[in-house]
Protein backbone atom coordinates (compact mmCIF):
# COMPACT_ATOMS: atom_id res chain seq x y z
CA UNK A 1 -28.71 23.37 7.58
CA UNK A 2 -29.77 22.07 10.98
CA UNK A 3 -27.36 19.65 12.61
CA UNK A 4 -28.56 16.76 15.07
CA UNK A 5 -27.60 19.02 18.15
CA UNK A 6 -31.02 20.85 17.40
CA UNK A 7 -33.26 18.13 18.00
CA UNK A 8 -36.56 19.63 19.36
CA UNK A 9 -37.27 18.42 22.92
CA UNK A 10 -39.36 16.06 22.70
CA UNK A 11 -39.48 15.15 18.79
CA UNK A 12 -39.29 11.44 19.58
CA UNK A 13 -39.61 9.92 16.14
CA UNK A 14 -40.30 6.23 14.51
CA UNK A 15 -36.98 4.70 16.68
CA UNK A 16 -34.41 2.14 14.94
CA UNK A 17 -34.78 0.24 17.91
CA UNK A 18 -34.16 -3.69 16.38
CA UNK A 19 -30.61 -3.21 18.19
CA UNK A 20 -31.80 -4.87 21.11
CA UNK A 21 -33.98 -7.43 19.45
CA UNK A 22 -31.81 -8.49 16.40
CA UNK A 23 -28.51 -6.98 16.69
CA UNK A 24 -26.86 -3.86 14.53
CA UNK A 25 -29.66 -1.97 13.08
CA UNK A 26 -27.74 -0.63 10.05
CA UNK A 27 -25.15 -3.19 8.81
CA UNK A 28 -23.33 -4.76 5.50
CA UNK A 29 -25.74 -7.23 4.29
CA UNK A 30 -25.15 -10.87 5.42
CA UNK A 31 -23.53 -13.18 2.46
CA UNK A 32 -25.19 -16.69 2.64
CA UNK A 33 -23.02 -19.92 2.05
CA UNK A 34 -24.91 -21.16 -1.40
CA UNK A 35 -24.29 -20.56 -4.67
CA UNK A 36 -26.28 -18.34 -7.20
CA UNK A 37 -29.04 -20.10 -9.82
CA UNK A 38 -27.27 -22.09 -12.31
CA UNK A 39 -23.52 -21.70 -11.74
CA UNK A 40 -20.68 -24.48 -11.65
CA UNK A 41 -18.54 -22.79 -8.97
CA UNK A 42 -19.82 -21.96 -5.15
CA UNK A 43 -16.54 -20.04 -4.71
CA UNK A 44 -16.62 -17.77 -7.35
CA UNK A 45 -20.19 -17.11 -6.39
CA UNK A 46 -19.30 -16.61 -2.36
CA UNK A 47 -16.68 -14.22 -3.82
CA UNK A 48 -19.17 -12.48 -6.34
CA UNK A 49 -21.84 -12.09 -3.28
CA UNK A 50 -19.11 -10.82 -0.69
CA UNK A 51 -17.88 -7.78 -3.53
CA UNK A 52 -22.10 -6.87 -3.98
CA UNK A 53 -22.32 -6.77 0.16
CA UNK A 54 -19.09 -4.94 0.13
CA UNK A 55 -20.98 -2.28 -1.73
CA UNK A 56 -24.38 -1.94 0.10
CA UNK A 57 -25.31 -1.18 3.76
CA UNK A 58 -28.83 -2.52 5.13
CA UNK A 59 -30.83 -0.33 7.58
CA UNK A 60 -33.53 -2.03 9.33
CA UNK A 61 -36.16 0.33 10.72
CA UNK A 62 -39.59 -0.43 12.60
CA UNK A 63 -40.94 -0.01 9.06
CA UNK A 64 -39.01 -2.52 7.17
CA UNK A 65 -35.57 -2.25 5.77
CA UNK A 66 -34.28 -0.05 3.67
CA UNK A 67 -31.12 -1.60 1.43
CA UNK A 68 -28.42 1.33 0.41
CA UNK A 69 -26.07 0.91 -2.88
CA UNK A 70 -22.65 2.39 -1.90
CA UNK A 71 -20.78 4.80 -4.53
CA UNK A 72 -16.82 4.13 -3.94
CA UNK A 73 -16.51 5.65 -7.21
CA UNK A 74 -17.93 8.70 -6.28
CA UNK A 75 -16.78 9.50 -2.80
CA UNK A 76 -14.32 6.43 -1.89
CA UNK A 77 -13.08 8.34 1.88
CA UNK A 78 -16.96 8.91 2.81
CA UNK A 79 -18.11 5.49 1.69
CA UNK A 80 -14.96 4.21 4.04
CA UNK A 81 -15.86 6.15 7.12
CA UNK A 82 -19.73 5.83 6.78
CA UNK A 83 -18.83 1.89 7.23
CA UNK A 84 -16.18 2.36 9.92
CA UNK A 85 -18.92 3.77 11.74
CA UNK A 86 -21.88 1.25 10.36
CA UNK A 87 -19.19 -1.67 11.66
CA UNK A 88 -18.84 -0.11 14.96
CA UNK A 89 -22.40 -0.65 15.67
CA UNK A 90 -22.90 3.76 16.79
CA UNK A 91 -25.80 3.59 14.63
CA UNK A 92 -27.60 0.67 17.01
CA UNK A 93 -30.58 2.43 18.54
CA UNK A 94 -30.69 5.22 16.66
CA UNK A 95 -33.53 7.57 15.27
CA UNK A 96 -34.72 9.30 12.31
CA UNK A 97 -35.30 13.24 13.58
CA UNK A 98 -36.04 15.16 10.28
CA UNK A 99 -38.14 14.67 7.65
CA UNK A 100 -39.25 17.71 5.26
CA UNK A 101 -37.01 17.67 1.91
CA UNK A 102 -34.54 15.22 3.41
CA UNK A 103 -35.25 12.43 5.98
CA UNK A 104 -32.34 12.44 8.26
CA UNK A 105 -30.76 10.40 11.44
CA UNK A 106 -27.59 10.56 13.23
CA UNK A 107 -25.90 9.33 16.47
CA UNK A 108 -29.02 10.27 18.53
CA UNK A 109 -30.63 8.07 20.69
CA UNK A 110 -34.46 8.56 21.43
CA UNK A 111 -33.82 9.55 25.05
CA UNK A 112 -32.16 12.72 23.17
CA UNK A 113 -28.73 11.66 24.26
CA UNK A 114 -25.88 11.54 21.29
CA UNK A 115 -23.69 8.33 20.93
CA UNK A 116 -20.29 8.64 21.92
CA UNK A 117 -18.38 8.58 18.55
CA UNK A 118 -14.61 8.14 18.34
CA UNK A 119 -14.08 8.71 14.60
CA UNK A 120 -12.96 12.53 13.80
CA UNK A 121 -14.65 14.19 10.39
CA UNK A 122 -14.29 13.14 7.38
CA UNK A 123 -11.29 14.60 6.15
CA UNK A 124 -12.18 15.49 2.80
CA UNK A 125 -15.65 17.05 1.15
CA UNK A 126 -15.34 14.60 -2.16
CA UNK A 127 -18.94 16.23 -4.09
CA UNK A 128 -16.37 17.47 -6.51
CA UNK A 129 -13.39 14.77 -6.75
CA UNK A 130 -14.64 11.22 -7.74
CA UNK A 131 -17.82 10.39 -9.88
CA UNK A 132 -20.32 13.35 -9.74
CA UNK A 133 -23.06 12.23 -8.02
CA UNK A 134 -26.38 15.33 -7.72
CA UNK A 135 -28.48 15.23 -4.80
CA UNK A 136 -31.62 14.12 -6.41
CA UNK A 137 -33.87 11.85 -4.66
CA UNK A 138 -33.35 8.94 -3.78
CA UNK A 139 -29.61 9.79 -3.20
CA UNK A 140 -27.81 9.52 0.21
CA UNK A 141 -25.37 12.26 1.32
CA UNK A 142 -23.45 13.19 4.60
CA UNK A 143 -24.72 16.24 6.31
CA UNK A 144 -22.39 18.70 7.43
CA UNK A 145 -21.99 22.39 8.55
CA UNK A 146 -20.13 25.43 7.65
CA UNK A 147 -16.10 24.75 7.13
CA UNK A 148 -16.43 21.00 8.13
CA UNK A 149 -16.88 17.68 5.88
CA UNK A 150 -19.38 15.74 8.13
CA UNK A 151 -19.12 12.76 9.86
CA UNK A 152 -22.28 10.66 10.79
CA UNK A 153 -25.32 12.53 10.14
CA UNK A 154 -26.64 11.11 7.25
CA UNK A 155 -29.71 12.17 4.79
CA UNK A 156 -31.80 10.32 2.19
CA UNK A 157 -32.89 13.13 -0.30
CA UNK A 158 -36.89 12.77 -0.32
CA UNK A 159 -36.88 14.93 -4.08
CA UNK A 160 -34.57 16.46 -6.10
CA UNK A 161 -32.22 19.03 -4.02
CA UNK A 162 -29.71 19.84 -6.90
CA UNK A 163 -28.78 23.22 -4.68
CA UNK A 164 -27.64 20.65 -2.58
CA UNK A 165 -24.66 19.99 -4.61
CA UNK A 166 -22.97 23.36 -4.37
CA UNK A 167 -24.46 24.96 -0.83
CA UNK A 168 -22.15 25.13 1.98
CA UNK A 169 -19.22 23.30 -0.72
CA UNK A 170 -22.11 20.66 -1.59
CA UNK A 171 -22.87 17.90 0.57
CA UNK A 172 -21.05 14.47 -0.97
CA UNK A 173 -23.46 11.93 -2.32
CA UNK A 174 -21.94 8.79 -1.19
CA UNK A 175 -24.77 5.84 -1.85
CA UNK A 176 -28.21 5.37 -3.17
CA UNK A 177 -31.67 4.10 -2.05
CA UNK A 178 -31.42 0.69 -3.83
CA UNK A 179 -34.58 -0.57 -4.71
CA UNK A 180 -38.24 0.26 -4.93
CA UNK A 181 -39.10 -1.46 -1.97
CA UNK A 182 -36.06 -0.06 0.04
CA UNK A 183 -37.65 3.63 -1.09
CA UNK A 184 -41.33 3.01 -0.19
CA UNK A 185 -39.91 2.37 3.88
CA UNK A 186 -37.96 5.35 3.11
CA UNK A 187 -41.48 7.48 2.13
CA UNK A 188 -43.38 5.56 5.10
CA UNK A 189 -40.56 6.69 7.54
CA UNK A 190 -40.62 9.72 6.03
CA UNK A 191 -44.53 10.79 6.37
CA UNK A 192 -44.10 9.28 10.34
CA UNK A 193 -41.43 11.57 11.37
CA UNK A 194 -43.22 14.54 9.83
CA UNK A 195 -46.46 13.54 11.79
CA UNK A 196 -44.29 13.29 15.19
CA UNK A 197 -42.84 16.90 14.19
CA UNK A 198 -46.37 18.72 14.46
């Protein structure tokens, strides 16, 4: 399992580059003030809509965004720090630098350099603890190496990697792709970085 340290000179991929433009590039989604289609009560609603964005994490790309469902119930300390970091903006600028079963990113900026991240690893692998989640695609997980729980490289699974689950301790499922549309960036993205890596 590579890690984002073994970035290929060079391998300059489809950049998450929007930092700049329209500030954090992979955030909670933004609640708006109105209430939902036929309900009495804007509160409740507000609260209803703050609980769904409490459980999903937008990442906009060059080619489109790409809306993640959070599992607490199946790893509850990696869904915490994955958002720690998400709120701390390290993601900003960011690239995607593997694509070939998995389409992965990390603190890596396209000039090769890694962002500065304060947060220590996770401190537990959970693959095992909460709600068993496989690595099939469509499913987000936390990359990690040998005798450590990960920290903020991050994978989409691009098709079903069930050996996933038990290699290296498994690697924790902590989200999934939400939606159709959110998947089809996440297959565009996909065949781009594969073309930059010939």
């Amino acid at each position: 399992w590579k890690s984002g340290k073994e970035i290929r000179k060079g391998a300059l991929t489809p950049s998450i580059v929007l930092a700049a433009i329209s500030g954090s590039q992979f955030r909670r989604p933004r609640v708006k003030q109105r209430s939902l289609p036929g309900s009495n009560s804007e509160d409740l609603d507000l609260k209803v809509k703050k609980e769904i964005a409490k459980r999903r994490l937008l990442l906009e790309t060059d080619a489109g965004n790409i809306m993640l469902r959070l599992r607490p119930d199946s790893a509850p300390l990696t869904v915490e720090h994955v958002c720690r970091v998400v709120d701390a903006g390290l993601y900003d600028g960011c690239y995607f630098y593997r694509s070939d079963f998995v389409l992965q990113w990390g603190l890596w900026l396209p000039n090769e350099t890694e962002v500065e991240n304060p947060y220590p690893d996770i401190a537990e692998n959970e693959t095992n603890i909460g709600t068993f989640v496989s690595n099939r695609s469509g499913t987000v997980a936390i990359a990690h190496g040998i005798g450590v729980n990960g920290n903020s490289d991050i994978f989409i699974n691009l098709e079903d990697n069930t050996y996933l689950d038990t290699m290296s301790l498994g690697f924790c499922v902590f989200a999934e792709v939400a939606d159709a549309s959110s998947y089809a960036v996440v297959r565009e993205l996909a065949a781009a970085v594969k073309k930059e890596e010939k």
